[in-house]
Protein backbone atom coordinates (compact mmCIF):
# COMPACT_ATOMS: atom_id res chain seq x y z
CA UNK A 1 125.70 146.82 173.66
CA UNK A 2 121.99 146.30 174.31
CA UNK A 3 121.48 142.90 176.26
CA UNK A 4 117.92 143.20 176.63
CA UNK A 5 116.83 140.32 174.06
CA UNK A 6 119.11 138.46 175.70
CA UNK A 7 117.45 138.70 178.69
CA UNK A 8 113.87 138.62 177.20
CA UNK A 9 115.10 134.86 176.16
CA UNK A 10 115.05 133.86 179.50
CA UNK A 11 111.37 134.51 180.21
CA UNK A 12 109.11 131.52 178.88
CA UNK A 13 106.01 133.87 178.33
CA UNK A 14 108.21 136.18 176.20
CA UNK A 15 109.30 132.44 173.92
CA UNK A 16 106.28 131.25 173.91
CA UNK A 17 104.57 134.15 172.27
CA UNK A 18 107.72 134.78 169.98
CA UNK A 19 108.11 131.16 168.83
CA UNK A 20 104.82 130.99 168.05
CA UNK A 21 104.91 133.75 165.74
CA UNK A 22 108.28 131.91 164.25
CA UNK A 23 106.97 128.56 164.23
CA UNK A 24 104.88 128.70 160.72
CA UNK A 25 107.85 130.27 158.82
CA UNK A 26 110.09 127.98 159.92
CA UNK A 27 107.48 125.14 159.26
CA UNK A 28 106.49 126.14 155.67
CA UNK A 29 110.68 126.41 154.79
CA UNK A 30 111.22 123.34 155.55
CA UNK A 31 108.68 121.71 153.90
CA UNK A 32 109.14 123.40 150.43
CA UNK A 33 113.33 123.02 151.42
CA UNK A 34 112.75 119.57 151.80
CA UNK A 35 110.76 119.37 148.96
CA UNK A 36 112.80 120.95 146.44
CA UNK A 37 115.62 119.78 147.96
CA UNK A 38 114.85 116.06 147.31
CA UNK A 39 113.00 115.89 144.07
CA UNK A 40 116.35 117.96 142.74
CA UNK A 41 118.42 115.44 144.18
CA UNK A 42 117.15 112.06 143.43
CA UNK A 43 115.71 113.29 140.41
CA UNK A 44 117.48 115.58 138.51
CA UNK A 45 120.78 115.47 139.87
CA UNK A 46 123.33 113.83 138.10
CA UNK A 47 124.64 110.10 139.11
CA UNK A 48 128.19 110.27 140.32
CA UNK A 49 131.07 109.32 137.93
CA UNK A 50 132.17 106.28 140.65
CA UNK A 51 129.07 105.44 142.67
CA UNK A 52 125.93 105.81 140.60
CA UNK A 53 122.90 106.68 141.96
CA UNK A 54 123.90 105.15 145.45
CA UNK A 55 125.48 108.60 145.97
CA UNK A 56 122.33 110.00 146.07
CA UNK A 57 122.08 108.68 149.97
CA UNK A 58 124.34 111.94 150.48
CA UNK A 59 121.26 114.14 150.26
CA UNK A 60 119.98 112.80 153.60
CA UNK A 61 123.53 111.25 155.48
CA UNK A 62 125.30 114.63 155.07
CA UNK A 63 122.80 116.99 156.35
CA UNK A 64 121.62 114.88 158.96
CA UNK A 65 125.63 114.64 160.22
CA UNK A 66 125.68 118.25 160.31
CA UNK A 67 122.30 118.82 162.04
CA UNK A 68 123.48 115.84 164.74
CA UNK A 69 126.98 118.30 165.55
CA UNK A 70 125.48 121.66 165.30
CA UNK A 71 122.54 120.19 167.88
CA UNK A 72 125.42 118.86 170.03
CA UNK A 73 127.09 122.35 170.16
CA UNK A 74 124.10 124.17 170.96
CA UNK A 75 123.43 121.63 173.85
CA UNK A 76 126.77 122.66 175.48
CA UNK A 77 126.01 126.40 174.38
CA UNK A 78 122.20 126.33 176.70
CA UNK A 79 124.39 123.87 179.12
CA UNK A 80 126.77 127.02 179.70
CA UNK A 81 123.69 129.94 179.81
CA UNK A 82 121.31 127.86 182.27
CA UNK A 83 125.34 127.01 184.59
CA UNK A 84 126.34 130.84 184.60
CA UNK A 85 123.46 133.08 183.97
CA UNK A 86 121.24 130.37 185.38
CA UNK A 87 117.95 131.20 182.81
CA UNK A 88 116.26 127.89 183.06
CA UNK A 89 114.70 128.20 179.28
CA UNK A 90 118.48 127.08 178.65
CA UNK A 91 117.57 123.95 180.36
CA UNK A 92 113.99 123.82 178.40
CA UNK A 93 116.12 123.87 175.38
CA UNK A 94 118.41 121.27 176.50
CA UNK A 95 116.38 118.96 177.14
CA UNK A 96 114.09 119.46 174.17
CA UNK A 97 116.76 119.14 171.34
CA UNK A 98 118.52 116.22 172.54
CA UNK A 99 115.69 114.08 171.44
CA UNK A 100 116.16 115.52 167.92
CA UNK A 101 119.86 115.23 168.39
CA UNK A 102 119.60 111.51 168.87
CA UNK A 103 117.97 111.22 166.21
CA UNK A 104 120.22 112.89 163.55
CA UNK A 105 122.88 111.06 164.77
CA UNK A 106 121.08 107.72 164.03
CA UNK A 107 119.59 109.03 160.76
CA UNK A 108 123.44 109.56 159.69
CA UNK A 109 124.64 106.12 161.03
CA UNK A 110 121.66 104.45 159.68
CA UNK A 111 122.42 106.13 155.71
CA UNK A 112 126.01 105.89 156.39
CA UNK A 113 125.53 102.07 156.58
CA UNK A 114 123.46 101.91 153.94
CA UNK A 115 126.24 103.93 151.86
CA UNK A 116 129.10 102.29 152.65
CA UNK A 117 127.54 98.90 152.09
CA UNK A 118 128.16 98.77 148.10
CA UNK A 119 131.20 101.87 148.45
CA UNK A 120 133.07 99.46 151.08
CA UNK A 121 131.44 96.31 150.92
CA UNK A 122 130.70 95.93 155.00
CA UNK A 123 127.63 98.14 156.45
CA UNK A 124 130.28 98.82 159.58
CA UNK A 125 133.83 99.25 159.95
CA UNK A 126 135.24 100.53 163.17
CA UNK A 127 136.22 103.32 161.55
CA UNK A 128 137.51 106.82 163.55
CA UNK A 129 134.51 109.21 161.58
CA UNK A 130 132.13 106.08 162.30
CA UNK A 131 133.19 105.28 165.59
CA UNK A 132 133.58 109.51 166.99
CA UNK A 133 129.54 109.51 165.33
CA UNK A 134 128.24 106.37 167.53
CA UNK A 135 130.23 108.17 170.65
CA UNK A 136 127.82 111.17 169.43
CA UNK A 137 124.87 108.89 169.74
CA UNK A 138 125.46 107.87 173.10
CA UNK A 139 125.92 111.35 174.67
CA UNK A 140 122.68 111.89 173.75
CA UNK A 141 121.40 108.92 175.22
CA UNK A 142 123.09 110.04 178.24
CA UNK A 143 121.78 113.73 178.36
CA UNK A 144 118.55 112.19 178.06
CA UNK A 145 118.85 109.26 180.29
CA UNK A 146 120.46 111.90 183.02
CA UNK A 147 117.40 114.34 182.30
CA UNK A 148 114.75 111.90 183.42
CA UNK A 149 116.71 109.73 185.64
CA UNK A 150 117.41 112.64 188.65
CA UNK A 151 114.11 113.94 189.93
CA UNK A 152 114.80 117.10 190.82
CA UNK A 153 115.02 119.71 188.16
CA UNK A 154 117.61 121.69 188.76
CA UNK A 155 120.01 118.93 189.81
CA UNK A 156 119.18 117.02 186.53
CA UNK A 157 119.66 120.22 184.36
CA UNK A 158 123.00 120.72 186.15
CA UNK A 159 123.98 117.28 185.60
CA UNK A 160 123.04 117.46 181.94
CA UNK A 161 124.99 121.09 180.99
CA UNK A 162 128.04 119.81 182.41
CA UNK A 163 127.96 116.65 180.44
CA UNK A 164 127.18 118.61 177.05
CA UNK A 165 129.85 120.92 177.54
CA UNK A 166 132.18 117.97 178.30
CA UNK A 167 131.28 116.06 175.71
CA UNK A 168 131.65 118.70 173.41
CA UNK A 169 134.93 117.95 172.96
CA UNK A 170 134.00 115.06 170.28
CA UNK A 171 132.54 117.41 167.66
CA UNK A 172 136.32 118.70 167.15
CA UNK A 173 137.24 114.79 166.85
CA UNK A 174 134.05 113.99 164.05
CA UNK A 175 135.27 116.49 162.10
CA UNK A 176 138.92 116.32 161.48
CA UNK A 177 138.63 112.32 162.13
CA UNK A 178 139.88 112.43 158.24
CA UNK A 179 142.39 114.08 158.38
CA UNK A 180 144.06 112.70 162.12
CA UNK A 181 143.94 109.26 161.05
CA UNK A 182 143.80 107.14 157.91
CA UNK A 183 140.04 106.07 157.63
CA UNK A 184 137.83 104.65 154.87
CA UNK A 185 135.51 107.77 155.35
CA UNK A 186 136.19 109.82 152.20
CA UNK A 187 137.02 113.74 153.30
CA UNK A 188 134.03 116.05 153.49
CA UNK A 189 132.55 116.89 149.46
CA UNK A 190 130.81 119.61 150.99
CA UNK A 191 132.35 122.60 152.89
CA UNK A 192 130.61 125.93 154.42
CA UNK A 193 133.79 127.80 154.21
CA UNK A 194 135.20 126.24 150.85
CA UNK A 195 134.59 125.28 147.60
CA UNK A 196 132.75 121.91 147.34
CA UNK A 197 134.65 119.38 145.74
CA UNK A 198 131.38 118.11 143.72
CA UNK A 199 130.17 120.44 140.47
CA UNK A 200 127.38 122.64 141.49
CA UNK A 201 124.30 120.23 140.03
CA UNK A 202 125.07 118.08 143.13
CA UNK A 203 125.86 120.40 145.80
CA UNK A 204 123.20 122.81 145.36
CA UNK A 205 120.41 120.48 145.50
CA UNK A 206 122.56 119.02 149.13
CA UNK A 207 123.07 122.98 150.21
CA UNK A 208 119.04 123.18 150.02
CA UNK A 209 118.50 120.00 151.49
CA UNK A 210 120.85 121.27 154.53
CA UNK A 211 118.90 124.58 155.03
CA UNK A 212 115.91 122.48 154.88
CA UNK A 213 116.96 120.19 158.00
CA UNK A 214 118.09 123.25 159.92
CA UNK A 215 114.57 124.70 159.23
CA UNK A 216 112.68 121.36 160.27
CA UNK A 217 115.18 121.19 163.69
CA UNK A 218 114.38 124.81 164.31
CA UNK A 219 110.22 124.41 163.94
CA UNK A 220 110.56 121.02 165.64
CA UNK A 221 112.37 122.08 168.47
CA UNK A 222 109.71 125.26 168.79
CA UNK A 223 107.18 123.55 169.01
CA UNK A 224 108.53 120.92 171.54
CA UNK A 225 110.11 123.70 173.98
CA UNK A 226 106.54 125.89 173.92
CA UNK A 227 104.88 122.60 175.38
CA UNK A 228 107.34 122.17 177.66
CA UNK A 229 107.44 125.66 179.01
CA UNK A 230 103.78 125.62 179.40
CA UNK A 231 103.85 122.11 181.62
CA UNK A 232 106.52 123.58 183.16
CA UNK A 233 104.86 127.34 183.64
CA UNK A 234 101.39 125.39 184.65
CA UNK A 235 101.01 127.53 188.03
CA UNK A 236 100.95 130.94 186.06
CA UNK A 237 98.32 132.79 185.16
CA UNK A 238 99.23 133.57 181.67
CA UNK A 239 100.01 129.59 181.03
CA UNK A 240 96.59 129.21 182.33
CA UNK A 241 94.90 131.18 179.73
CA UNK A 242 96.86 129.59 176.67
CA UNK A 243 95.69 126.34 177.82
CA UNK A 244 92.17 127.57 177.90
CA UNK A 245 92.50 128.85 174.58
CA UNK A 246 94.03 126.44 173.60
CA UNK A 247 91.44 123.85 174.30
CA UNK A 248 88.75 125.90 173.24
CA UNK A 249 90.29 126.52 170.22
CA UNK A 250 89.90 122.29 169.55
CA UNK A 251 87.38 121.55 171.37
């Protein structure tokens, strides 16, 4: 097997030039994702049978839960690379999602609220799907506290891999929370590897709205790791020259 793009990840000259050839594709996707995504679903979607248009708050809580996981997983996933094969883009990475991560996990606590307000009739119950999410939250306030707390860099990117892949361990628990205990969360409506329990005018419009967060994290998460690498790659030569251009360019 050919390992050489593999390898080509771990140089930030070779990601910098890549993901800025990547960045406008996955910029323009999410913004007509997003677009299409919502107009179908708080427009032309149809109100649920039990909950009336306050269901519609699914088309930003759900894929905002799954971009807050998958973030967390990938965290762990750079926290092993940069601890074994010891490419510090891993770190770059790291560091630059967890912001975004933080954020998902408080979009999807803040609509979750807001949903379960008129479905339960409290805005928070200590609930094991609630609870296992907040516990998400503050892992990522400790990746990111740990990241610019220790002053050297390769200590504090240490520090923070082994606390992603250790605190990968809750993903497992948000997602079968259900299922282990009896909770007021309802079970998941929407499924990757199943057939959604919702008829396909709802879960399309929530599939596109999904793809369309993925796409945002992805362009987001570019951008933030190329100006990263280049404070971080300010000595080279190359770095030197983008920044020239670069201020040329908007000057």
């Amino acid at each position: 097997m050919n390992w050489t793009w593999f390898h080509k990840l771990g140089s930030p000259k070779w990601f910098y030039e890549i993901g800025g050839r990547w960045l406008p594709w996955f910029g323009w996707a999410a913004a007509i994702l997003l677009l299409v995504g919502t107009v179908w679903g708080l427009a032309f979607a149809p109100q649920d049978y039990q909950q009336g248009n306050s269901f519609r708050i699914i088309y930003i809580h759900v894929p905002a839960a799954f971009l807050a996981q998958s973030i967390y997983v990938m965290l762990a996933a750079a926290g092993l690379v940069g601890l074994v094969w010891k490419m510090k883009l891993a770190d770059v990475a790291l560091q630059q999602a967890a912001p975004i991560g933080a954020w998902m996990s408080f979009i999807a606590l803040l609509t979750g609220a807001v949903w379960g307000k008129p479905t339960w009739g409290a805005w928070w119950v200590w609930d094991a799907r609630l609870t296992s999410m907040l516990i998400l939250l503050f892992l990522y306030f400790g990746i990111i506290a740990l990241g610019q707390a220790i002053s050297n860099r390769d200590s504090a990117a240490k520090a923070c891999a082994v606390l992603a892949i250790v605190g990968v361990v809750n993903i497992p628990i948000i997602k079968y929370s259900v299922e282990w205990w009896n909770t007021l969360h309802q079970p998941a409506t929407f499924k990757i590897t199943e057939k959604p329990a919702m008829p396909a005018e709802m879960w399309l419009p929530l599939l596109v709205m999904v793809l369309g967060f993925y796409c945002f994290f992805a362009a987001v998460l570019i951008m933030r790791m190329r100006l990263e690498v280049l404070r971080r790659e300010a000595r080279a030569s190359w770095a030197k020259a983008e920044v020239r251009a670069l201020v040329e360019k908007h000057a």
